[in-house]
Every structure is written in structure tokens, then in C-alpha cells.
Protein backbone atom coordinates (compact mmCIF):
# COMPACT_ATOMS: atom_id res chain seq x y z
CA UNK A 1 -16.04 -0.03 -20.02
CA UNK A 2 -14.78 3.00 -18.06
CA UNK A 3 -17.42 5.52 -17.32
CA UNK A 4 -16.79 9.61 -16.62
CA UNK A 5 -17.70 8.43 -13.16
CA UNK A 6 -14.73 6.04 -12.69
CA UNK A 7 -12.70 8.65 -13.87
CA UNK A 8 -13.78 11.22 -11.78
CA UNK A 9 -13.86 9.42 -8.83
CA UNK A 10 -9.76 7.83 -9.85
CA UNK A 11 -8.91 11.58 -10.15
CA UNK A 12 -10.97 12.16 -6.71
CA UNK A 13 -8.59 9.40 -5.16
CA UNK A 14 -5.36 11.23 -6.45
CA UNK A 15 -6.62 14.85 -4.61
CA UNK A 16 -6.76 12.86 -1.56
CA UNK A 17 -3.32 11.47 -1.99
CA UNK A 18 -1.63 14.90 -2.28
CA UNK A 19 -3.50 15.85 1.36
CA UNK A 20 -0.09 17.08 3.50
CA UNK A 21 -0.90 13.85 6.22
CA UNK A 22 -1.22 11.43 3.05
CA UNK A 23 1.84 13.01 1.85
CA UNK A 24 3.70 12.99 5.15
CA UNK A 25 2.48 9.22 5.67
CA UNK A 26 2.82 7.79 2.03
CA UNK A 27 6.32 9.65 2.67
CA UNK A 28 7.06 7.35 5.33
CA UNK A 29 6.34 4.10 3.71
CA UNK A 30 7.58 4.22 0.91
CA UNK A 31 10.80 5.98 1.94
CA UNK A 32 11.78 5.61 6.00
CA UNK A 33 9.95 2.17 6.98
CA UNK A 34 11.71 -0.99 5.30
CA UNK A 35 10.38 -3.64 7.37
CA UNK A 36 12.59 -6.83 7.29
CA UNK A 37 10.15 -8.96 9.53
CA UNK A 38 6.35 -8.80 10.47
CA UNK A 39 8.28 -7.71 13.66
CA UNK A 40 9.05 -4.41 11.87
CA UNK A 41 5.67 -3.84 11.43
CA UNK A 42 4.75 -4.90 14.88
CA UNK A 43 7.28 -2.54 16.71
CA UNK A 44 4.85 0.51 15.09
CA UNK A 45 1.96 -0.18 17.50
CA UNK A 46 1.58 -0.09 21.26
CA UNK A 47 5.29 2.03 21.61
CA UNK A 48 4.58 5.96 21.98
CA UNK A 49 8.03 6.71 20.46
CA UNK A 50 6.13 5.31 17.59
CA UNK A 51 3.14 7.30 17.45
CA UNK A 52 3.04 8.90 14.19
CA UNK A 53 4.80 6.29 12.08
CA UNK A 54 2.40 4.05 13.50
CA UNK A 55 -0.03 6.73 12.09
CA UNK A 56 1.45 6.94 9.14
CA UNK A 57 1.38 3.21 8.31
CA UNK A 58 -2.07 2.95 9.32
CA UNK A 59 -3.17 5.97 7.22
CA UNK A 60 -1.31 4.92 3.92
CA UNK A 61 -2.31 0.68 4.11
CA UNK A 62 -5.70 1.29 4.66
CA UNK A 63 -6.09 4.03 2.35
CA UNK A 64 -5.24 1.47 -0.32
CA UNK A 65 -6.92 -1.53 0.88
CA UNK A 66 -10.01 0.67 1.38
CA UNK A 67 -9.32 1.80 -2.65
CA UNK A 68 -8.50 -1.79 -4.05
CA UNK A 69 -12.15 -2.64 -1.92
CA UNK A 70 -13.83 0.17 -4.04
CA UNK A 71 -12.07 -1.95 -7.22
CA UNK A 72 -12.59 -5.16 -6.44
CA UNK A 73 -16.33 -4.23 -5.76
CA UNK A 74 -17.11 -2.60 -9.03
CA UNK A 75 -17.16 0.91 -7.89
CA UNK A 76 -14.40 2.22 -9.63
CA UNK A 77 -13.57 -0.17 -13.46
CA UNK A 78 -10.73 -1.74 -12.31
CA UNK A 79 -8.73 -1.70 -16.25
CA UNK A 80 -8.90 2.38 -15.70
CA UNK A 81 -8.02 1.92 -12.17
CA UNK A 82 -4.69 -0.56 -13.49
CA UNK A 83 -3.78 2.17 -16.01
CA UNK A 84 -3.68 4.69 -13.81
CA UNK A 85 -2.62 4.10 -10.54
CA UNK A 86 0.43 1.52 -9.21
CA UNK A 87 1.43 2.64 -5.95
CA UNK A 88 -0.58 0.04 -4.26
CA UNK A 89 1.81 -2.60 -5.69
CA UNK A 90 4.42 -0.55 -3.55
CA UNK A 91 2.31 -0.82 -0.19
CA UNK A 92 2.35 -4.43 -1.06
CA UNK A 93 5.76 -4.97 -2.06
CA UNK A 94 6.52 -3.53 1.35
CA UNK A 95 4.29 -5.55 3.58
CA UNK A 96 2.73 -8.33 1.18
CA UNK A 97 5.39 -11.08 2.60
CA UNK A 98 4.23 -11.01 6.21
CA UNK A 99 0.22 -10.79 5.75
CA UNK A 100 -0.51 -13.75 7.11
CA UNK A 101 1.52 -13.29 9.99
CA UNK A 102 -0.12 -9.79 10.50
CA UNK A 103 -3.49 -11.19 10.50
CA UNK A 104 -2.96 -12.90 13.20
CA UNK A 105 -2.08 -9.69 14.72
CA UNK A 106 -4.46 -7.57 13.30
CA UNK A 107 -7.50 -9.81 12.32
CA UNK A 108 -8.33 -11.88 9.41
CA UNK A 109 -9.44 -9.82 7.12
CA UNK A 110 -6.19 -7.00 7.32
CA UNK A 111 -5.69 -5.89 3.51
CA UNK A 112 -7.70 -8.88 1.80
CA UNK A 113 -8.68 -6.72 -0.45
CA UNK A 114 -5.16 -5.10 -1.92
CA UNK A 115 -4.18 -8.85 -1.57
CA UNK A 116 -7.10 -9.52 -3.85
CA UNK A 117 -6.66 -6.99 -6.20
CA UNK A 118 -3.18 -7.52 -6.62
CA UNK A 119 -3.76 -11.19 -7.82
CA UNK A 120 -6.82 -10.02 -10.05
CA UNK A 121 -3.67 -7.81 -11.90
CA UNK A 122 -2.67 -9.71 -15.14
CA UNK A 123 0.75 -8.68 -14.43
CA UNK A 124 0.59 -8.64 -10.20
CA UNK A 125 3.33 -10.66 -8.88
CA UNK A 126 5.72 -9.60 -11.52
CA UNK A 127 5.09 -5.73 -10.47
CA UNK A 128 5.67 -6.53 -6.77
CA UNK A 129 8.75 -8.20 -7.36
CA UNK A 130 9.70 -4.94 -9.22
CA UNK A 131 8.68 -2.96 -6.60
CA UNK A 132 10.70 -5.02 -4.19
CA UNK A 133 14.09 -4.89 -6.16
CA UNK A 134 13.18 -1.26 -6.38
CA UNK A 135 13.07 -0.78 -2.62
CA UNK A 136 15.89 -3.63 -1.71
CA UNK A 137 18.07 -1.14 -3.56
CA UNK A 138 17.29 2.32 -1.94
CA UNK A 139 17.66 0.26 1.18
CA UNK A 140 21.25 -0.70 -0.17
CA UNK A 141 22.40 2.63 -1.28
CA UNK A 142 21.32 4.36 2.39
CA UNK A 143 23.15 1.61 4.07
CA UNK A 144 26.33 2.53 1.63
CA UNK A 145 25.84 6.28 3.04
């Protein structure tokens, strides 16, 4: 059962979300960076022409692994969390595919928990596939521009 705690601290997650370099990053994600490969993801790090979208990436992944960690630990009730919050299925959707590759890149434990708390969602898989038709087509229509 959800507590005024949970909720407090779900709307204290949104407030940080609407910070201009969570804005400017989630911004980039979710609308600039459509990686194809894990070497998509790769070409972000070690290139200064990079610099900020690497920042950018960084910022908005482990802002929701660190969240999904809060969930999947019991800080935050994870059935208020599900009804209120789905834009982690999007950083998934975007990057879920070539995990295992970036571990080896970044370290075993890179977003285990958003990977956990995605398959602890009764409906997980089928809202990252959404997700992905979602961003398959605005990938489509700015390649029709």
C-alpha cells in the first residue's frame, strides 16, 4: 500500500525531471539520439565533438536506473510508481536491445536495475515494444523530411 511518503517522494522525482539539464538531456534521448547499434551508443564517449550528448545520455540513463533502484528496493511502492510514471520504458525501448553488449563496455551491472524493473512490470515487454514502434516512427517521418 502506497504511503504519503511514496507519493511525495514520486512527485519529488518529477521536480527533478523538469531541472533545464534533465530537460535539455531527456530532450536528447528521447528525441535526437536513435541508436541503431550498441555502436551508436559507443560513439557518445571518448569523442569531444560528443561531449554533451554524451552528458546527456549519461544524465538521463542513470537518472532512471538510479529511480527503478529506489523501486526495486522498496523505497518508493512500486504499483504507485507504475501508475504514475512510464518514461523509463522509453530509456529502455531506446537502449534495452544492446545491454548486454554495453556491459561489456560499461561494467556488469550498467542499468540492472531499469532492466529489473521493467520485467517486474505486469505489462513490461509489451510497453517497450510500444515505445519502440513509437520511436521507429518519428525516426521514419524525420528521414521523410
Amino acid at each position: 500500500m502506497a504511503t504519503t511518503q511514496d507519493a511525495d517522494l514520486i512527485i519529488k522525482l518529477y521536480d527533478l525531471r523538469r531541472d533545464e539539464t534533465m530537460r535539455k538531456a531527456r530532450n536528447f534521448v528521447f528525441f535526437d539520439f536513435f541508436p541503431q547499434s550498441v555502436d551508436d551508443v559507443k560513439a557518445l564517449f571518448g569523442n569531444p565533438e560528443f561531449a554533451q550528448q554524451n552528458a546527456y545520455y549519461r544524465q538521463a540513463t542513470s537518472y532512471w536506473d538510479m529511480v527503478a533502484a529506489m523501486v526495486n528496493h522498496g523505497a518508493i511502492d512500486r504499483e504507485l510508481f507504475f501508475d504514475t510514471n512510464g518514461e523509463f520504458f522509453a530509456i529502455w525501448a531506446k537502449i534495452g536491445d544492446f545491454v548486454p553488449e554495453l556491459r561489456g563496455f560499461f561494467g556488469p551491472q550498467y542499468m540492472v536495475n531499469l532492466e529489473k524493473l521493467i520485467a517486474a512490470h505486469p505489462n513490461g515487454t509489451q510497453r517497450v515494444e510500444i515505445m519502440k514502434a513509437r520511436f521507429k516512427g518519428m525516426l521514419e517521418q524525420r528521414a521523410a523530411k
